[in-house]
Protein backbone atom coordinates (compact mmCIF):
# COMPACT_ATOMS: atom_id res chain seq x y z
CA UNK A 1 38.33 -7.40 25.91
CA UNK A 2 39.50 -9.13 22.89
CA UNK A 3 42.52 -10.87 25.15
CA UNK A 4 40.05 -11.69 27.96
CA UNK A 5 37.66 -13.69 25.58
CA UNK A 6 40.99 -15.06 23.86
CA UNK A 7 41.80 -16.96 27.52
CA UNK A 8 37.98 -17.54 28.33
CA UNK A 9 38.17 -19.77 25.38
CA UNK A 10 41.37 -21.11 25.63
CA UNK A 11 40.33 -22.17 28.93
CA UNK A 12 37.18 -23.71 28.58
CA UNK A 13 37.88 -25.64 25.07
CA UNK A 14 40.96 -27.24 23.17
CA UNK A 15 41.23 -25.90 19.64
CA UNK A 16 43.47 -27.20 16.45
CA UNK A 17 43.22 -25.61 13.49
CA UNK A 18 42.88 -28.36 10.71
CA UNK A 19 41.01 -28.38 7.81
CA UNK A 20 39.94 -31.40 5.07
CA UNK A 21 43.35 -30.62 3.02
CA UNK A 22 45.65 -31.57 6.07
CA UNK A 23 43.39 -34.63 7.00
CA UNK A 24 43.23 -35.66 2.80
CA UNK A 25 47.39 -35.39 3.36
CA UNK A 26 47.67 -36.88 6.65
CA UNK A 27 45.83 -40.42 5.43
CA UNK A 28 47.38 -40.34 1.74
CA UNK A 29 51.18 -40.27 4.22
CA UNK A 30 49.45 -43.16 5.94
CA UNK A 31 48.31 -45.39 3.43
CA UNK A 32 51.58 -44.85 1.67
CA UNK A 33 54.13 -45.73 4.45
CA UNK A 34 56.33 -48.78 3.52
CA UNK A 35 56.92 -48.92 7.54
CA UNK A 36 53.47 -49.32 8.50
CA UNK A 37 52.74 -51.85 5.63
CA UNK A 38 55.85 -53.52 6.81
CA UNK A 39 53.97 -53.61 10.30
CA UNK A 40 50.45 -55.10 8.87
CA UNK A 41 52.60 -58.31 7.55
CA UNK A 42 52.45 -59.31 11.27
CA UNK A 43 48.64 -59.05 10.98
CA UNK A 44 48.50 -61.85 8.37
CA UNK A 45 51.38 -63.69 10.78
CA UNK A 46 49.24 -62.99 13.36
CA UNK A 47 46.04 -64.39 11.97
CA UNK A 48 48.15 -67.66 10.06
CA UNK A 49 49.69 -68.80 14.13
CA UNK A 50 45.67 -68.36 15.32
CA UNK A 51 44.49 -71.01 12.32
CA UNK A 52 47.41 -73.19 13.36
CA UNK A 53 46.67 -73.27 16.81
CA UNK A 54 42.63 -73.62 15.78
CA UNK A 55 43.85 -76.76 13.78
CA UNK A 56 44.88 -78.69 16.95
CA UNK A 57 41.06 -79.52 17.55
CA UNK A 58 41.01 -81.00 14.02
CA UNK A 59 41.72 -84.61 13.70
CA UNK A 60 44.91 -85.70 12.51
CA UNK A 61 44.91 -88.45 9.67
CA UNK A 62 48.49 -90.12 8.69
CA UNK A 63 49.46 -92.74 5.91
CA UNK A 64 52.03 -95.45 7.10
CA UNK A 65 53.87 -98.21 5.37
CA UNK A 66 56.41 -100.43 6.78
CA UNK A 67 58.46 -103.10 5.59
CA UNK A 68 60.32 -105.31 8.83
CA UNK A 69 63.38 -108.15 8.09
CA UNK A 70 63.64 -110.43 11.67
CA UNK A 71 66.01 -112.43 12.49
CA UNK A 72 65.55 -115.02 14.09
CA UNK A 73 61.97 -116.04 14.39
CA UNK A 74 59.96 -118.54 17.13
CA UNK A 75 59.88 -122.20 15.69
CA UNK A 76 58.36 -125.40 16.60
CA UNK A 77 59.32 -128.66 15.37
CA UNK A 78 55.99 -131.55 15.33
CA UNK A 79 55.87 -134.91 14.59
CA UNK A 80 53.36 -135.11 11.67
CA UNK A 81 53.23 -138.48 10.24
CA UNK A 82 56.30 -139.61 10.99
CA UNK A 83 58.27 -136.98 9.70
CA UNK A 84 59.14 -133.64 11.60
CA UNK A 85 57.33 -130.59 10.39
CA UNK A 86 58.54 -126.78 11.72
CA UNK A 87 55.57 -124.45 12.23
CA UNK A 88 57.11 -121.07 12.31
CA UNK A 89 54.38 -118.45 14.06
CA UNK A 90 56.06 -114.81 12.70
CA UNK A 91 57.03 -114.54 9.05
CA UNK A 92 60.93 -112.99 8.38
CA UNK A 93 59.63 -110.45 6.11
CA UNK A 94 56.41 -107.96 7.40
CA UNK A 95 54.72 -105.80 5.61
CA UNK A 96 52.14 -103.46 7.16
CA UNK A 97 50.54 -100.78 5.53
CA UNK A 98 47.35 -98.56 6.75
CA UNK A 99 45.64 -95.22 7.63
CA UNK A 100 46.24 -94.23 11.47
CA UNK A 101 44.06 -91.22 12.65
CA UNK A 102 44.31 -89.13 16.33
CA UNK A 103 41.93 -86.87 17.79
CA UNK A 104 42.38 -84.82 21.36
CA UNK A 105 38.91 -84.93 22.36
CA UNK A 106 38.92 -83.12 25.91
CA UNK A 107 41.65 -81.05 27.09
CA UNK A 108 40.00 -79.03 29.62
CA UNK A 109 40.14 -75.79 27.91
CA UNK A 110 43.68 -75.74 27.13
CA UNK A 111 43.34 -74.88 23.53
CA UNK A 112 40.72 -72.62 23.79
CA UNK A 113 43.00 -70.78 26.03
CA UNK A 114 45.47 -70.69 23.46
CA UNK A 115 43.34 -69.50 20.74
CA UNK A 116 42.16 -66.72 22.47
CA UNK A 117 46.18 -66.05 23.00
CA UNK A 118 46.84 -66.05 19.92
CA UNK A 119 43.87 -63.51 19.15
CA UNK A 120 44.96 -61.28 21.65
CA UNK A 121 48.31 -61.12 20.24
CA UNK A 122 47.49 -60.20 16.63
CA UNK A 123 45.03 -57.39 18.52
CA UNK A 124 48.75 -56.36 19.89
CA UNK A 125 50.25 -56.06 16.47
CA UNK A 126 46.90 -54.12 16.00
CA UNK A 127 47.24 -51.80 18.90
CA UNK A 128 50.82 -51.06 17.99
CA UNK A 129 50.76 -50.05 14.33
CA UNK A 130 47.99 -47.86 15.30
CA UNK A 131 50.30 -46.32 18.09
CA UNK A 132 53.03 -45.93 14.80
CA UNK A 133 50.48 -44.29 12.56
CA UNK A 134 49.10 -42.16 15.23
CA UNK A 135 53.15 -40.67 15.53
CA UNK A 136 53.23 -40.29 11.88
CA UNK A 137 50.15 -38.78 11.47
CA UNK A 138 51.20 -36.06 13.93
CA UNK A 139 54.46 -35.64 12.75
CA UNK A 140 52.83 -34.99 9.18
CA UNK A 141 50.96 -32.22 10.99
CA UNK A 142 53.37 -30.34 12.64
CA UNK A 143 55.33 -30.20 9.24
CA UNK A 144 52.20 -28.71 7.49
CA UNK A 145 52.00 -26.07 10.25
CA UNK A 146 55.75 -25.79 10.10
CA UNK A 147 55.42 -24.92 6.27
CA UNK A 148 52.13 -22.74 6.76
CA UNK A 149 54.43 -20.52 9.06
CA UNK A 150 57.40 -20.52 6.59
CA UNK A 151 54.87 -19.41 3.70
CA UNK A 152 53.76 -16.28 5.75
CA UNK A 153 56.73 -15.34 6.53
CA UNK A 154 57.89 -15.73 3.04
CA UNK A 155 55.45 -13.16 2.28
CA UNK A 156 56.25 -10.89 4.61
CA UNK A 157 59.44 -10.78 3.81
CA UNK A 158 58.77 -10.66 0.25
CA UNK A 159 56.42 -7.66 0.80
CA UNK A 160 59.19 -6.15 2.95
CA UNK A 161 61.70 -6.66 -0.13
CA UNK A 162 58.91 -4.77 -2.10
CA UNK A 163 59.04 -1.52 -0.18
CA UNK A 164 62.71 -1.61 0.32
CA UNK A 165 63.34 -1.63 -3.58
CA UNK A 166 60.47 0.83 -3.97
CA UNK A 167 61.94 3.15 -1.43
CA UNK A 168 65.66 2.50 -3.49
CA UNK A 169 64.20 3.77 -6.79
CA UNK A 170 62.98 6.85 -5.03
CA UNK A 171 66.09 7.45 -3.41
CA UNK A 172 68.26 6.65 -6.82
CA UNK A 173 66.35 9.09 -8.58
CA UNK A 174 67.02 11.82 -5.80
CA UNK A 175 70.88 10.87 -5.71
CA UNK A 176 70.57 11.64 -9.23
CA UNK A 177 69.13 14.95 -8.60
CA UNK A 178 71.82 15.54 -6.08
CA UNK A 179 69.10 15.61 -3.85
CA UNK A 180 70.21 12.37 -1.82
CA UNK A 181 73.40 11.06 -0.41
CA UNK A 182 75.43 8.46 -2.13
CA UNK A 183 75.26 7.10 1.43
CA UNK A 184 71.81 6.28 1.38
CA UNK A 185 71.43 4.62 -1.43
CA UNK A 186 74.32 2.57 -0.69
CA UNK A 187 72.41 1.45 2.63
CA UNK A 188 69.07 0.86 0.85
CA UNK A 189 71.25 -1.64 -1.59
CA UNK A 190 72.67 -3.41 0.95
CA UNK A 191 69.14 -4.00 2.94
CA UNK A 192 68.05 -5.01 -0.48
CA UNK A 193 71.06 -7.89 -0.58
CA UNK A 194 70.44 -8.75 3.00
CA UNK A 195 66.33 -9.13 2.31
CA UNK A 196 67.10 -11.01 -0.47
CA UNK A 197 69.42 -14.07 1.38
CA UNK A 198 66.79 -13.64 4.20
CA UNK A 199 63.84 -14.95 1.49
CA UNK A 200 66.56 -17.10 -0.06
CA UNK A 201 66.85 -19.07 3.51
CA UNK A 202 63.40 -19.32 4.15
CA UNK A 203 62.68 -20.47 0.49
CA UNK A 204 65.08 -23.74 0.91
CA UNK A 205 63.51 -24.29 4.37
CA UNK A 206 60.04 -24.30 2.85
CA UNK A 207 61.31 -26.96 -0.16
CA UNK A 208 63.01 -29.02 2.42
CA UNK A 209 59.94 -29.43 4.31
CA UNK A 210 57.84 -29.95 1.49
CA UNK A 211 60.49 -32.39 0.25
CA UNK A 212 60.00 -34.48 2.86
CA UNK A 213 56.27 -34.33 2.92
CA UNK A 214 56.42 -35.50 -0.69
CA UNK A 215 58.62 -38.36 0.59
CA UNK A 216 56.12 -39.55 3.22
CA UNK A 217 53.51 -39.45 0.69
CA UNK A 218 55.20 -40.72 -2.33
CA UNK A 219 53.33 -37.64 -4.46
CA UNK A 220 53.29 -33.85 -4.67
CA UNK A 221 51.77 -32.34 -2.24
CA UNK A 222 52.36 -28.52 -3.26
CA UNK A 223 48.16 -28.43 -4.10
CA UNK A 224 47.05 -29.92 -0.56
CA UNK A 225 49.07 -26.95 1.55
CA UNK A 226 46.44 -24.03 2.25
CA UNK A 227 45.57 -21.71 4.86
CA UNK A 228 44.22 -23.28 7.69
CA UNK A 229 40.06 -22.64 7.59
CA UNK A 230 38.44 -24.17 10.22
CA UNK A 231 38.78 -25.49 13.72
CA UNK A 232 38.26 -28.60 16.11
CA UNK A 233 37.60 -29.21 19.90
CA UNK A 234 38.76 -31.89 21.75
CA UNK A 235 36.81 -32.86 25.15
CA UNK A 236 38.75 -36.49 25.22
CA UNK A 237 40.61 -37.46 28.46
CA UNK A 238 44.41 -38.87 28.10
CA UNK A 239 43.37 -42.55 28.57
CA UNK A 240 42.68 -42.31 25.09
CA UNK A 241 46.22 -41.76 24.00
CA UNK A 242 47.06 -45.24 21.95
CA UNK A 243 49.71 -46.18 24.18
CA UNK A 244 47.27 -47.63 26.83
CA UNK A 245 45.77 -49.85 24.50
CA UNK A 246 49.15 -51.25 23.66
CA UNK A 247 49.45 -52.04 27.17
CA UNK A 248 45.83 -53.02 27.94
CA UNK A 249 46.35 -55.68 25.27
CA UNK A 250 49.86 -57.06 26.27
CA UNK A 251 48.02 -57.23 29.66
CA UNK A 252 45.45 -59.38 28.75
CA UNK A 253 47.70 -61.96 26.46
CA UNK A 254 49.76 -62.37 30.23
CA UNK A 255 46.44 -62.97 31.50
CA UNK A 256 45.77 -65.67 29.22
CA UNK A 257 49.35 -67.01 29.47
CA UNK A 258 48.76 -67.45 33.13
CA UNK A 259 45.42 -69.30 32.70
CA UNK A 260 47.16 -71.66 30.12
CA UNK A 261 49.63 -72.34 32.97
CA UNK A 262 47.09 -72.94 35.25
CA UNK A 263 45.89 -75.54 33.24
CA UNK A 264 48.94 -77.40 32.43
CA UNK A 265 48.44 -79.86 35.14
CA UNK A 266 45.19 -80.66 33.20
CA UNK A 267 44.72 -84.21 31.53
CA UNK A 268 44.53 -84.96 27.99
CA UNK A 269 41.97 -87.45 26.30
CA UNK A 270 42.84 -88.21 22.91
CA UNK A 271 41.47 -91.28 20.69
CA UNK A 272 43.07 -92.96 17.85
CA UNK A 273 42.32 -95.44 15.12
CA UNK A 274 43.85 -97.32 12.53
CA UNK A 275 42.86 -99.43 9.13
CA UNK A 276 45.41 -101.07 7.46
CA UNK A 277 46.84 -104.35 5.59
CA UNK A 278 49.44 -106.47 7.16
CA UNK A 279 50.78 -110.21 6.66
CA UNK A 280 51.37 -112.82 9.05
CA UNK A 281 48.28 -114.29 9.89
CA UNK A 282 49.15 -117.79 9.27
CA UNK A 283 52.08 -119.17 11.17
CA UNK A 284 54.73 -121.02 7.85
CA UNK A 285 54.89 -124.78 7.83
CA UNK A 286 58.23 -125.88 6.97
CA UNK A 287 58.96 -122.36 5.14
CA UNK A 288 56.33 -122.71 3.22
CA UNK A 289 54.41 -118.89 2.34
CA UNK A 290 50.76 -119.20 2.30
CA UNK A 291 48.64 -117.44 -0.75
CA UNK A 292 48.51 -113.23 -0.22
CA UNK A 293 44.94 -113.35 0.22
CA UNK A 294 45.21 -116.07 3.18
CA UNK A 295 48.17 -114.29 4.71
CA UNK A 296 47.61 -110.82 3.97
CA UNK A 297 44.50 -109.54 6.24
CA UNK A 298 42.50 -105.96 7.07
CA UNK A 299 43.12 -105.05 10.66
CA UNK A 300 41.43 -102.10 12.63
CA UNK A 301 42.55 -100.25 15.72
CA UNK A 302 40.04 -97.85 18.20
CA UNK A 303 41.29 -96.80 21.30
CA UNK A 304 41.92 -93.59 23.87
CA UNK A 305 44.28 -92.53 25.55
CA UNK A 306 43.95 -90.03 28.85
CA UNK A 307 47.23 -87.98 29.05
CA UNK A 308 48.05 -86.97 33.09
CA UNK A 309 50.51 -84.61 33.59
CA UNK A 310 51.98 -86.04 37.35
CA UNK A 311 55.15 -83.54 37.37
CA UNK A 312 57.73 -80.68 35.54
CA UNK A 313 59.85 -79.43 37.42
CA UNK A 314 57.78 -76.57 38.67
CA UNK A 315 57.91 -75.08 35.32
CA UNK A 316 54.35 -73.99 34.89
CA UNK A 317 54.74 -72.55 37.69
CA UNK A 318 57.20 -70.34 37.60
CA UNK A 319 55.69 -69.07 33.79
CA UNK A 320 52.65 -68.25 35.37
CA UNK A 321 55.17 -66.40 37.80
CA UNK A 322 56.66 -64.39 34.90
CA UNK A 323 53.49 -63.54 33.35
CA UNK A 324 52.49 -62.31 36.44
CA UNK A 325 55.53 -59.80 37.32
CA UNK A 326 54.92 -58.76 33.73
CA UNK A 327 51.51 -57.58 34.63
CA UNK A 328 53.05 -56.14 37.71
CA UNK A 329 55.22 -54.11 34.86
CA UNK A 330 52.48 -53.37 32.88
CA UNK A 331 50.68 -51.68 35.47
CA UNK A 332 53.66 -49.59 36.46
CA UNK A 333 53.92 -48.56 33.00
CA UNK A 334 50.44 -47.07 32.76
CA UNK A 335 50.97 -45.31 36.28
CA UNK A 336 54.29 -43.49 34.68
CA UNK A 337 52.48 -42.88 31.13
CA UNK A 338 49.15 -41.64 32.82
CA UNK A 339 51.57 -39.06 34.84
CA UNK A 340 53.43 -37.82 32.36
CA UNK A 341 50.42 -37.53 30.03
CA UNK A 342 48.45 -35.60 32.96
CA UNK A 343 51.47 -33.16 33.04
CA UNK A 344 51.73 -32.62 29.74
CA UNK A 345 48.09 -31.70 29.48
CA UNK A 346 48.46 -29.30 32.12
CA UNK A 347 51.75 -27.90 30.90
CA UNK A 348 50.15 -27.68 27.17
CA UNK A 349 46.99 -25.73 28.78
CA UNK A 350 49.23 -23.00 30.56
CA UNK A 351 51.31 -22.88 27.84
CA UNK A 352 47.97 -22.39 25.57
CA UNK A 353 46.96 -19.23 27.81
CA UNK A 354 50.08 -17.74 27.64
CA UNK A 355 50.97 -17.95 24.36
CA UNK A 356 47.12 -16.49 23.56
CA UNK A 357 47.96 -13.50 25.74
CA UNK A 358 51.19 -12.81 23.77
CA UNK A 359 49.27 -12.74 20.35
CA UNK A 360 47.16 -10.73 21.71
CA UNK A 361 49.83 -8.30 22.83
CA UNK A 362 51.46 -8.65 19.72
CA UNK A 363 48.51 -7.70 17.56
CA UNK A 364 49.01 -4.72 19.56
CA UNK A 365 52.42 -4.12 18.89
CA UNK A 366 52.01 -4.57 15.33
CA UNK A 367 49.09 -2.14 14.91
CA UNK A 368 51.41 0.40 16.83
CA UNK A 369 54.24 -0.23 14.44
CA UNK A 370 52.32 0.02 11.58
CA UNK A 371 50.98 3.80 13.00
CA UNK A 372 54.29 4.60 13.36
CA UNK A 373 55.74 3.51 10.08
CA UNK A 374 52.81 5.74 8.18
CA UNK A 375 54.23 8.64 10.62
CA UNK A 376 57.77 7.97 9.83
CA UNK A 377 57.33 7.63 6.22
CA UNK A 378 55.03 10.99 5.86
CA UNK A 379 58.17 12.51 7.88
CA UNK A 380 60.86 11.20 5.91
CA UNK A 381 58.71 12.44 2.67
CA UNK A 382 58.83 16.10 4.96
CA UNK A 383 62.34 15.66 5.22
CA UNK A 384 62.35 15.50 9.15
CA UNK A 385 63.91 12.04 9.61
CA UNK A 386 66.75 10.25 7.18
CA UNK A 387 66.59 7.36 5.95
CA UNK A 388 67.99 5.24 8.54
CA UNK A 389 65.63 6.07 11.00
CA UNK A 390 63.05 4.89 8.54
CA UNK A 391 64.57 1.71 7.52
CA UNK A 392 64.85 1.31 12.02
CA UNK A 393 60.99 1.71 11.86
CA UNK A 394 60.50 -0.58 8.90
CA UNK A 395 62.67 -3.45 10.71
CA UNK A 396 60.74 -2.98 13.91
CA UNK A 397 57.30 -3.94 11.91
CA UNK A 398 58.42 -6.37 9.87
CA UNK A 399 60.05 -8.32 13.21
CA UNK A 400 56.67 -7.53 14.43
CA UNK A 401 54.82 -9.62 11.91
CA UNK A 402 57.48 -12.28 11.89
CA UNK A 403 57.05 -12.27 15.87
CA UNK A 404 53.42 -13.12 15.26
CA UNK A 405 53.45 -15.86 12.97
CA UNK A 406 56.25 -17.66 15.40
CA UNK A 407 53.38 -17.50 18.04
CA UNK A 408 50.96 -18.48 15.93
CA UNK A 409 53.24 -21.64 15.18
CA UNK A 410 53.38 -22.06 18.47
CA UNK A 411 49.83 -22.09 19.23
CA UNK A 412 49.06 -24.58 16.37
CA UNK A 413 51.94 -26.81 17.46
CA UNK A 414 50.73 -26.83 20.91
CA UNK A 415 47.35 -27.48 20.29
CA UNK A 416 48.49 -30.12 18.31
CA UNK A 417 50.62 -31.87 21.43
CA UNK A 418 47.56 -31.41 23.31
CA UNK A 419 45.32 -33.61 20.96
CA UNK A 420 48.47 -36.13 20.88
CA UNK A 421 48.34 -36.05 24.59
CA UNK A 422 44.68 -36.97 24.56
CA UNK A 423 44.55 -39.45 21.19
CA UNK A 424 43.01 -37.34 19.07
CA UNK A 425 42.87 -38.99 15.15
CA UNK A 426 41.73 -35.69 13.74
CA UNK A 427 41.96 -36.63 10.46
CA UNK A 428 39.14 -38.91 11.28
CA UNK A 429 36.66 -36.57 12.70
């Protein structure tokens, strides 16, 4: 009954164990990568390129100064009074100085277009260091469990280590009383050895792991690793999984890059105007300057100016033709990744079942081997087994228990695929 309602439930609902410890470590890991804070710099990029492009609508407002030598100059020679007088219409030297300002005032949406471009391209940068942190945040997890599993068996095998040099003493005191054989004591030290570089393995796994947790995290993290306590369920479909919105974003910037090309045959109005000081307003008799404040003059400028694309070379054209085999990419991409995904789910669920019907079976096995180890000990005591076939019974268990805890690994790491598969931030719920 109890493996029956073990796949009823596997069936009908996707479990993870996680609890508030793993979701505390999972976002300090997060907020502490360098490589995702390396990411968010294109955020700021991102958001700097959108106020550029907004500034195009702004008006743009310019100081100029000029100084121009010309050589040679129109001249007319008159008769005034007798004597010849040369009226020279251009000065040699002139100086113009004033304040020119432009404005596009109608583009037909161009800019706009752009804007929104640029938007959807910092929600890109968006999309994909959420797809990073979502991978970290998962490969965090799968450590945790990894360590979990190399705690438990840590104890087992410490427990184990526990009987064997229990069972030693007993038998060093009977080889003492000549009741014993040097031979078994001798065996029972050599288990002992052999127990001991078994705990000594998993030990510098277990720091390893941890090590590296306290590297993703930049702190210990020795306080935040405890039993797993409680339990989520997941009812999300795989078009969650981040990946799509990385390509449902880089699908709509090629959307907007093939309006903008649409609208590159569009016209431009633009208006400009100028206020300024210049010379040269009265034509030089005989060389002669005028005064500055007869010669040097304010001067104004309005106008517009309409801007008509007539031809390119095709070349809008043919990037409104890229953008659009892009999208043709794009959507080939989320066939393949929605595929995949949906076998991976499906894999991940039969793979759920069965590994639920081998704990089950294995819970079995271990109650069995724990029977027989309270037989075989009370018969060893009797003196109706030796030692070795005790120390065969006391292997058996303990392989038991270490059997169990590598399915319950991989239970928790495929429950944990399975919420990757579907998008599942847990350490958000």
């Amino acid at each position: 009954m109890k493996k029956i309602a073990l796949l009823i439930f596997a069936t009908f609902s996707l479990q993870a164990q996680t609890n508030a410890d793993l979701s505390a470590l999972v976002k300090k890991a997060l907020d502490y990568a360098p490589a995702l804070k390396a990411q968010k710099t294109q955020l700021r990029i991102g958001d700097t390129k959108t106020q550029i492009q907004q500034s195009l609508d702004k008006p743009t407002i310019a100081y100029e100064a000029g100084i121009t030598r010309v050589d040679p100059v129109s001249k007319a020679t008159f008769a005034m009074g007798g004597a010849p007088a040369v009226l020279q219409f251009q000065p040699n030297m002139n100086y113009n100085t004033n304040f020119v300002a432009s404005q596009t005032l109608y583009d037909w949406g161009k800019n706009k277009i752009a804007i929104e471009k640029s938007l959807l391209e910092t929600q890109l940068s968006k999309t994909q260091i959420d797809q990073s942190a979502f991978g970290i945040a998962y490969q965090i997890a799968t450590i945790y469990h990894q360590i979990l599993f190399l705690q438990n068996v840590l104890r087992i095998q410490q427990s184990e280590l526990v009987r064997i040099k229990s069972q030693s003493a007993i038998v060093e005191q009977q080889l003492k009383l000549g009741e014993a054989l040097q031979l078994d004591a001798m065996s029972l030290r050599i288990r002992i050895q052999n127990q001991e570089t078994k705990i000594g393995e998993t030990d510098t796994q277990l720091n390893k792991l941890t090590d590296y947790l306290e590297t993703q995290t930049g702190q210990s993290v020795k306080d935040l690793i405890k039993p797993i306590q409680g339990s989520i369920q997941s009812t999300e479909k795989i078009s969650n999984n981040p990946i799509f919105a990385s390509l449902n974003a880089e699908h709509a910037i090629l959307q907007q890059e093939i309006n903008l090309q649409e609208k590159a045959s569009a016209p431009t109005l633009s208006g400009a105007a100028s206020l300024g000081l210049r010379n040269g307003y009265l034509p030089r008799i005989n060389g002669e300057v005028p005064a500055f404040s007869d010669d040097f003059k304010i001067n104004t400028m309005v106008g517009l100016k309409l801007n008509v694309p007539i031809y390119s070379g095709k070349r809008a054209s043919l990037q409104k033709n890229i953008a659009q085999i892009q999208q043709e990419r794009i959507a080939l991409q989320k066939e393949d990744v929605s595929t995949k995904l949906a076998y991976e789910q499906r894999q991940g669920e039969a793979n759920t079942k069965t590994i639920l019907a081998k704990l089950a079976t294995q819970h079995q096995l271990i109650e069995q081997a724990k029977y027989a180890y309270q037989l075989g000990e009370a018969r060893y005591k009797e003196g109706t087994i030796k030692q070795l076939e005790l120390d065969q019974i006391q292997n058996t268990l303990e392989e038991a228990q270490l059997q169990e805890e590598n399915f319950k690994l991989q239970l928790n790491l495929q429950q944990l695929d399975l919420l990757k598969t579907k998008g599942v931030k847990f350490w958000e719920l």
